[in-house]
Protein backbone atom coordinates (compact mmCIF):
# COMPACT_ATOMS: atom_id res chain seq x y z
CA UNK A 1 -62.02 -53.88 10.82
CA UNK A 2 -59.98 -52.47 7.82
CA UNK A 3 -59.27 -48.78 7.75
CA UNK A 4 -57.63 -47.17 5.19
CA UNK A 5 -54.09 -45.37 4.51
CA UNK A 6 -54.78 -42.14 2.42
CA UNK A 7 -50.77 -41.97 1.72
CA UNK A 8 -49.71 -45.47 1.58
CA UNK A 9 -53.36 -45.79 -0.66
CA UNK A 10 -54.33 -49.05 0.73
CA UNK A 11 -57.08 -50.91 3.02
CA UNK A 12 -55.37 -52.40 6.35
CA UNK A 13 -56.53 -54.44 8.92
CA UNK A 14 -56.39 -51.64 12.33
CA UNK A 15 -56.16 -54.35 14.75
CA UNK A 16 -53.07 -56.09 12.36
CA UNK A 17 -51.01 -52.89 12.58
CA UNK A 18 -51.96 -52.40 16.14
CA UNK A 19 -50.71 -56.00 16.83
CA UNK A 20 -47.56 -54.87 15.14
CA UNK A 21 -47.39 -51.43 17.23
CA UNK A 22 -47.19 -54.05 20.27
CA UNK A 23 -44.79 -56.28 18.98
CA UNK A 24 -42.38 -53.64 18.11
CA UNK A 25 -43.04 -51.53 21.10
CA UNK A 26 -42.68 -54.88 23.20
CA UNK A 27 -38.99 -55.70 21.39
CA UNK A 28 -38.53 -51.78 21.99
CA UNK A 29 -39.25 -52.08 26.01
CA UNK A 30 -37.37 -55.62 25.85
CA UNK A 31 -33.92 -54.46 24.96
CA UNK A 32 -34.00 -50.75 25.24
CA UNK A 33 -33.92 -50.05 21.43
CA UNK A 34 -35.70 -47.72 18.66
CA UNK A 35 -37.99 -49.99 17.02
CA UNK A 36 -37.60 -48.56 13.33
CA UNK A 37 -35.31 -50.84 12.13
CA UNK A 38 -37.91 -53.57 12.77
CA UNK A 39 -41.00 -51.42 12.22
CA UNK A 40 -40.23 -50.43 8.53
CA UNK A 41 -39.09 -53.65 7.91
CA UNK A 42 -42.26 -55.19 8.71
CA UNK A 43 -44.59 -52.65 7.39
CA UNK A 44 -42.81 -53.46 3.86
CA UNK A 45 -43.48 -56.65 4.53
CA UNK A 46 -47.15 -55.64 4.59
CA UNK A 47 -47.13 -54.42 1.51
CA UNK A 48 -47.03 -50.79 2.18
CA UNK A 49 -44.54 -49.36 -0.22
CA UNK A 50 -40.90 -48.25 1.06
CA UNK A 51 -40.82 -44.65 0.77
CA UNK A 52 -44.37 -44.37 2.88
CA UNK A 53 -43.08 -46.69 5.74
CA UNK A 54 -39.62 -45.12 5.82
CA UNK A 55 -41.65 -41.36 6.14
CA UNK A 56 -43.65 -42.82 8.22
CA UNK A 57 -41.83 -44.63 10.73
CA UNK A 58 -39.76 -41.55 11.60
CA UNK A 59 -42.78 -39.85 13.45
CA UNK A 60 -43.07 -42.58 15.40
CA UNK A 61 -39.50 -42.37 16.38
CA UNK A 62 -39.93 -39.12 17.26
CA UNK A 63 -42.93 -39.24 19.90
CA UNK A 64 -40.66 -42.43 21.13
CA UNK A 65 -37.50 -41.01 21.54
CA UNK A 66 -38.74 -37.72 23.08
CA UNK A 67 -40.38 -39.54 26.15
CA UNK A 68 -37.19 -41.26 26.57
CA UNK A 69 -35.47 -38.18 26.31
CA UNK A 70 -37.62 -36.58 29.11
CA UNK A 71 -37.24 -39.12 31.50
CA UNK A 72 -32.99 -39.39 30.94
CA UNK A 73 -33.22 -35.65 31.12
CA UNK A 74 -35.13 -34.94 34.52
CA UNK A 75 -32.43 -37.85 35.78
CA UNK A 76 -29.70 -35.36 34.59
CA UNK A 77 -28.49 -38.77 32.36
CA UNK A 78 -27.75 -36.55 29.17
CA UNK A 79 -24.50 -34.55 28.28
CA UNK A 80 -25.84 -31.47 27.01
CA UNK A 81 -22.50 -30.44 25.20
CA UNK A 82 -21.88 -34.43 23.30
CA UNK A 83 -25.79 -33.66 22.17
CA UNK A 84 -24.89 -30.64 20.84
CA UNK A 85 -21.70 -31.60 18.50
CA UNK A 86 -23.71 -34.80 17.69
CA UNK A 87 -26.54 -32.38 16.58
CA UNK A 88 -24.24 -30.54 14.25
CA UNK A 89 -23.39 -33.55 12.46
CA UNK A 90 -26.70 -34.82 12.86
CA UNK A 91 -28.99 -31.99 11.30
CA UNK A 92 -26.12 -31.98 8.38
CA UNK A 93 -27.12 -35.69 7.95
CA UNK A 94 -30.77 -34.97 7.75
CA UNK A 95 -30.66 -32.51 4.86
CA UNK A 96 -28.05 -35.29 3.11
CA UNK A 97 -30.80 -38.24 3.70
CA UNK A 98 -33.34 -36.23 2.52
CA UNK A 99 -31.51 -35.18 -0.95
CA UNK A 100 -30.37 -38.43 -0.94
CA UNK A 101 -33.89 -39.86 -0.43
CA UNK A 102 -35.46 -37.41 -2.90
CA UNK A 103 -32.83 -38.17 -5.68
CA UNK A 104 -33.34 -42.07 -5.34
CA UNK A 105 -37.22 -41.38 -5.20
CA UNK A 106 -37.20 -39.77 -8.38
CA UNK A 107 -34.91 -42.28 -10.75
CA UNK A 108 -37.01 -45.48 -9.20
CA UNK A 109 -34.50 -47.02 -7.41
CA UNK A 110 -35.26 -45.74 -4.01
CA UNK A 111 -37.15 -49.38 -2.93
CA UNK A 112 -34.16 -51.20 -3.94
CA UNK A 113 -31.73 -48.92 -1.76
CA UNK A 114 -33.88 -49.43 1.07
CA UNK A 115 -33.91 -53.12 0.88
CA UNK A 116 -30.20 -53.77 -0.17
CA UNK A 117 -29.29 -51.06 3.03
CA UNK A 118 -31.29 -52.73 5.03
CA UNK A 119 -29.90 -56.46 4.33
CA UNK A 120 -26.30 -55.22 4.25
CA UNK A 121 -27.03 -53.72 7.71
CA UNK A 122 -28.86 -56.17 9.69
CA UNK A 123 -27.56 -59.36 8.28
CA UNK A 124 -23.81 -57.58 9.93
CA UNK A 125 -25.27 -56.00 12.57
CA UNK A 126 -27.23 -59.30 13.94
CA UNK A 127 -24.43 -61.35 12.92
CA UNK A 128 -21.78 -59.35 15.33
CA UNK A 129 -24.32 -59.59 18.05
CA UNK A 130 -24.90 -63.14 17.97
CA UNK A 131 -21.59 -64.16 18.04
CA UNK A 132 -20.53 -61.98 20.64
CA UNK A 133 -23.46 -63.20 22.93
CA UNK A 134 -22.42 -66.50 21.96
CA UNK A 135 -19.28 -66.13 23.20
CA UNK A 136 -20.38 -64.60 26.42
CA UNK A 137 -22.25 -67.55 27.21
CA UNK A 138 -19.50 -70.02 26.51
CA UNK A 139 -17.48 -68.14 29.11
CA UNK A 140 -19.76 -67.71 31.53
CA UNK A 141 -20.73 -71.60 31.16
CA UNK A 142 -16.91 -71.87 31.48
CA UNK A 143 -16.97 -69.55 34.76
CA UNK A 144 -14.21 -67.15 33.20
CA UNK A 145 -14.20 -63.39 33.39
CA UNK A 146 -16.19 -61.04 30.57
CA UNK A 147 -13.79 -59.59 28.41
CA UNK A 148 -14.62 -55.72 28.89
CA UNK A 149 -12.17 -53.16 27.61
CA UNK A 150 -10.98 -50.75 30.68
CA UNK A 151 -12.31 -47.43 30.06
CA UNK A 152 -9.04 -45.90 29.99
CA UNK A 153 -7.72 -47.36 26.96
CA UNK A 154 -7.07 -45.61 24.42
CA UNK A 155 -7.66 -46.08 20.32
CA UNK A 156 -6.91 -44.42 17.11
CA UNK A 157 -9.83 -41.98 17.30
CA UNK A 158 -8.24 -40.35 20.63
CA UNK A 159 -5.23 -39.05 18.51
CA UNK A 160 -7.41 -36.82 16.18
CA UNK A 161 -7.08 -32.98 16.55
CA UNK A 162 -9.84 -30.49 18.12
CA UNK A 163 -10.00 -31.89 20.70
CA UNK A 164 -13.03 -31.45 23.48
CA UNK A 165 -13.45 -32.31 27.06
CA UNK A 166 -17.21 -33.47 27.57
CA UNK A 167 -17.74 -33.02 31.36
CA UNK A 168 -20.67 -34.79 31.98
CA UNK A 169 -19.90 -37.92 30.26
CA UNK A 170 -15.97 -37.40 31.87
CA UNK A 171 -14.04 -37.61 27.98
CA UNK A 172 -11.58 -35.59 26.15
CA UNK A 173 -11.66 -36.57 22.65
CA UNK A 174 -12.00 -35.27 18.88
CA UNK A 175 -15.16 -33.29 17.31
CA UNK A 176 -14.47 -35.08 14.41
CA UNK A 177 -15.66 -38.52 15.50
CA UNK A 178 -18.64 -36.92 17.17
CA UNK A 179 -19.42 -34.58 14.18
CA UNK A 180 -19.45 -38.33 11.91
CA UNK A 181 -20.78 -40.37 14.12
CA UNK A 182 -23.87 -37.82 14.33
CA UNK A 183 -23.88 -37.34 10.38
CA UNK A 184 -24.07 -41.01 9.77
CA UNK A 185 -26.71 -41.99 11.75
CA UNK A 186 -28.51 -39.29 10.89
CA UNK A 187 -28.17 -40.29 7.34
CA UNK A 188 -29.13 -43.70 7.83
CA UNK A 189 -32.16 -42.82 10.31
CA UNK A 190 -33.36 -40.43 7.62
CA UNK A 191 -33.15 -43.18 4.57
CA UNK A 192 -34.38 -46.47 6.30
CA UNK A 193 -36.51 -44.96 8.98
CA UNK A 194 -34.43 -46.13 11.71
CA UNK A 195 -33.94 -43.85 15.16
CA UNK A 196 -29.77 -44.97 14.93
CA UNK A 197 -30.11 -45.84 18.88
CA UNK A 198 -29.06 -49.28 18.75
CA UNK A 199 -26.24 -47.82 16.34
CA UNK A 200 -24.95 -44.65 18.29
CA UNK A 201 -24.82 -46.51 21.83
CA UNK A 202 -22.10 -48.84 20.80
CA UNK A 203 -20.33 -46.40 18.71
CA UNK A 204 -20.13 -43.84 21.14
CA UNK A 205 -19.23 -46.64 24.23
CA UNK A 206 -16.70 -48.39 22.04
CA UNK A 207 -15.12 -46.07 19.93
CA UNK A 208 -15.22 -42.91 22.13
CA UNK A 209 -15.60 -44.43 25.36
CA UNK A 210 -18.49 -42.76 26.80
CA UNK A 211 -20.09 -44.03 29.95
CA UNK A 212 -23.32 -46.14 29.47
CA UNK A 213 -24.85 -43.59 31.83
CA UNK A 214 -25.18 -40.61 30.04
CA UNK A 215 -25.09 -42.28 26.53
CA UNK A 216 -28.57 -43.48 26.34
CA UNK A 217 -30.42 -40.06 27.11
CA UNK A 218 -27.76 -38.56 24.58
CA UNK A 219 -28.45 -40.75 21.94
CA UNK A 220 -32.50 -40.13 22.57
CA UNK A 221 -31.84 -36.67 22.64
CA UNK A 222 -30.08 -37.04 19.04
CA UNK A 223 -32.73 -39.30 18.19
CA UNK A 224 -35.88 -36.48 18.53
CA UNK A 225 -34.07 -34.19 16.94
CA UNK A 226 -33.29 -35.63 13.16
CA UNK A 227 -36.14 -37.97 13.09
CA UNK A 228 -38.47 -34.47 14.08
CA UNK A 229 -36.58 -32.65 11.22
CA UNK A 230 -36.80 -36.03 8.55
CA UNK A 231 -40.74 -35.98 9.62
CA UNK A 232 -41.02 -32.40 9.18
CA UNK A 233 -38.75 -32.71 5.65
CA UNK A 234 -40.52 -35.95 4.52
CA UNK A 235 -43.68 -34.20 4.52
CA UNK A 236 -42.62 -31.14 2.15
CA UNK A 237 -40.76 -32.66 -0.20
CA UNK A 238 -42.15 -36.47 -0.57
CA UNK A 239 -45.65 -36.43 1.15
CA UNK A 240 -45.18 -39.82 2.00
CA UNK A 241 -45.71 -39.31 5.35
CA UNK A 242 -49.13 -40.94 6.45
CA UNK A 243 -50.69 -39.38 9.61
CA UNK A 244 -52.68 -42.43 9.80
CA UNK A 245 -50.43 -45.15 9.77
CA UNK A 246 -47.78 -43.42 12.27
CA UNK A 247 -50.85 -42.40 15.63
CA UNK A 248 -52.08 -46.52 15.33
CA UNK A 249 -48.66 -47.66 15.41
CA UNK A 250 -47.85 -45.33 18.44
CA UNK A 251 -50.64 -46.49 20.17
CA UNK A 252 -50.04 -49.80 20.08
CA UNK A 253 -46.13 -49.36 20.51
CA UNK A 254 -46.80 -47.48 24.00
CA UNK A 255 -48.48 -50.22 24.96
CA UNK A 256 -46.54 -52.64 24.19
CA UNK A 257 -43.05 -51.31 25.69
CA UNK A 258 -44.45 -51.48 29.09
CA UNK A 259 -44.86 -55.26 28.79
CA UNK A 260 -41.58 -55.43 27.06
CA UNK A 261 -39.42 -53.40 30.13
CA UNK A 262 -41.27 -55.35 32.56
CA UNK A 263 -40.11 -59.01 30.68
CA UNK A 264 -36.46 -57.40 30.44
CA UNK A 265 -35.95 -57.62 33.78
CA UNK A 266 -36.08 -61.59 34.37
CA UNK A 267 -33.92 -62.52 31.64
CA UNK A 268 -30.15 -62.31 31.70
CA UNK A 269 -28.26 -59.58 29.37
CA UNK A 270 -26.29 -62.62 27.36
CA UNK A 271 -29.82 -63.54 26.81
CA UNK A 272 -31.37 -60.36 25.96
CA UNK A 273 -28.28 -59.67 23.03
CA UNK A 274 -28.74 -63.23 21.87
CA UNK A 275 -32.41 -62.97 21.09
CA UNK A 276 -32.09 -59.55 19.88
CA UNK A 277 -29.35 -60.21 17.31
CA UNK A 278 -31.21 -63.59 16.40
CA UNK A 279 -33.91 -61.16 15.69
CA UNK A 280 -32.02 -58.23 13.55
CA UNK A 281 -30.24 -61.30 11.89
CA UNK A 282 -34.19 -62.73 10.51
CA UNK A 283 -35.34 -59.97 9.09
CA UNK A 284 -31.98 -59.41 7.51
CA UNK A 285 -32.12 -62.60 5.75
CA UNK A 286 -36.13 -61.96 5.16
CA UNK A 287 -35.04 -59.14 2.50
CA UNK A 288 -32.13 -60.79 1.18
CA UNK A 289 -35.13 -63.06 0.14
CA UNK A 290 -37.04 -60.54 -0.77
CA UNK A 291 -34.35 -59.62 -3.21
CA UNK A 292 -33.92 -63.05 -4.99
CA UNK A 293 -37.02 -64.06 -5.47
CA UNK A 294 -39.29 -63.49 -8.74
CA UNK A 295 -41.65 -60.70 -7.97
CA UNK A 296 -45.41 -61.07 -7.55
CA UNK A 297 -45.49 -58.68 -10.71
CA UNK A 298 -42.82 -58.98 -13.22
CA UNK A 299 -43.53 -55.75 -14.14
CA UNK A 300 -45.66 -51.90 -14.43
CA UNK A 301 -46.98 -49.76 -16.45
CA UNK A 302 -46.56 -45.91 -15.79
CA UNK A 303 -47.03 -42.60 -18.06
CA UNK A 304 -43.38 -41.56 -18.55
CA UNK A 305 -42.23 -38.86 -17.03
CA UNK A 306 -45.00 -39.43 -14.01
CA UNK A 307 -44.14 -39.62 -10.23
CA UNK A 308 -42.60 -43.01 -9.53
């Protein structure tokens, strides 16, 4: 049964993108990540055009990431103050992703940003993962210790100035890390429809050292808030946000994460990494495909000066 998109102006199979809700929302549940960096992706892959499934994507993100958010919150698992200064950077972001979005949008080369971002980020992203999984393995195979960095070590970023103590998450380091950090993902989640999670939870364990325990209700706390903002600022200034599209991929994706968390839990963490950057790595190299090869059309007509 096809239904159609009134923003992405197509006819789609319902039970297709509900298939794909539950994929994602299984991979989501599997490894305790944001599925928008596979759900946009694959809705491009679909055929639905850039722009829409970016838009689009982020209110998913949003419904997502706040029930996450709930649940680390009523655990008291979320430093109110580190959600805070990563909100200043992070709203700052928004507005910049959204001019930034906007200003691509209206030259015609906003599809091609999204695609090269996208294979510049994944193809790196996967890549680190699956060699550091690898490598995990080996050792464990080889029955020697994980190499884990003590948490009092300290790097370059602990010599920057301002300096904050963050009691709940037991840190004294630099607002201007946290202020980036929060601007770039924010950024990035607002261009490629991506929440940032499985971004911001390495940055913030490895760079500031932040206990895992508090820095996955953060990061969903970070998460609601730009991706509600980009949803709300997607719709004013693009309307490219299909209503649609976004409640039959949350249905499905509900779904489907409480299959995935319930998998998680029989398969080692080596494991888990492995399969996950094997994933990010595939669709990486699916766009860098996508960017070589001739295009179904080689190319359109529009009235100049019209919308692209």
């Amino acid at each position: 049964m096809a239904i159609y998109l009134p923003i992405a102006e197509l006819p789609i199979s319902i039970f297709l993108l509900l298939a794909l809700g539950l994929a994602v929302g299984f991979v989501s549940g599997m490894f305790g990540v944001g599925g928008g960096f596979l759900m946009t992706p694959l809705l491009i892959f679909l055929g639905i055009s850039p722009g829409v499934a970016v838009a689009s994507v982020t209110t998913h993100m949003t419904a997502s990431s706040f029930s996450g958010a709930l649940s680390y919150w009523r655990r008291r698992a979320v430093d109110v103050q580190m959600a805070t200064a990563l909100l200043v950077g992070g709203l700052l972001g928004t507005w910049s992703g959204i001019w930034i979005f906007t200003t691509l949008r209206a030259i015609g080369q906003l599809d091609l940003m999204i695609s090269f971002s996208y294979l510049i980020l994944l193809t790196a992203v996967g890549s680190l993962m699956v060699m550091e999984s690898v490598r995990s393995m080996l050792r464990q195979r080889q029955n020697k210790p994980s190499l884990m960095r003590r948490s009092g070590t300290h790097t370059w970023v602990h010599g920057l100035p301002l300096k904050f103590r963050f009691r709940r998450s037991k840190i004294y380091v630099s607002l201007i890390p946290v202020f980036g950090i929060g601007y770039s993902i924010a950024v990035l989640g607002v261009i490629m429809g991506i929440g940032g999670g499985f971004l911001l939870v390495p940055m913030l364990i490895y760079f500031l050292r932040a206990p895992t325990a508090t820095v996955i209700g953060t990061s969903a706390v970070l998460t609601t808030a730009t991706m509600a903002l980009a949803t709300v600022m997607h719709a004013v200034t693009s309307h490219l946000v299909d209503a649609v599209l976004a409640l039959v991929l949350m249905v499905g994706g509900v779904i489907g994460a409480q299959f995935g968390a319930q998998t998680a839990q029989n398969l080692a963490p080596e494991r888990l990494r492995f399969l996950l950057g094997f994933l990010i790595l595939a669709v990486g190299f699916r766009f860098g495909y996508e960017l070589i090869s001739a295009p179904e059309h080689l190319y359109t007509i529009r009235v100049l000066g019209a919308e692209p």
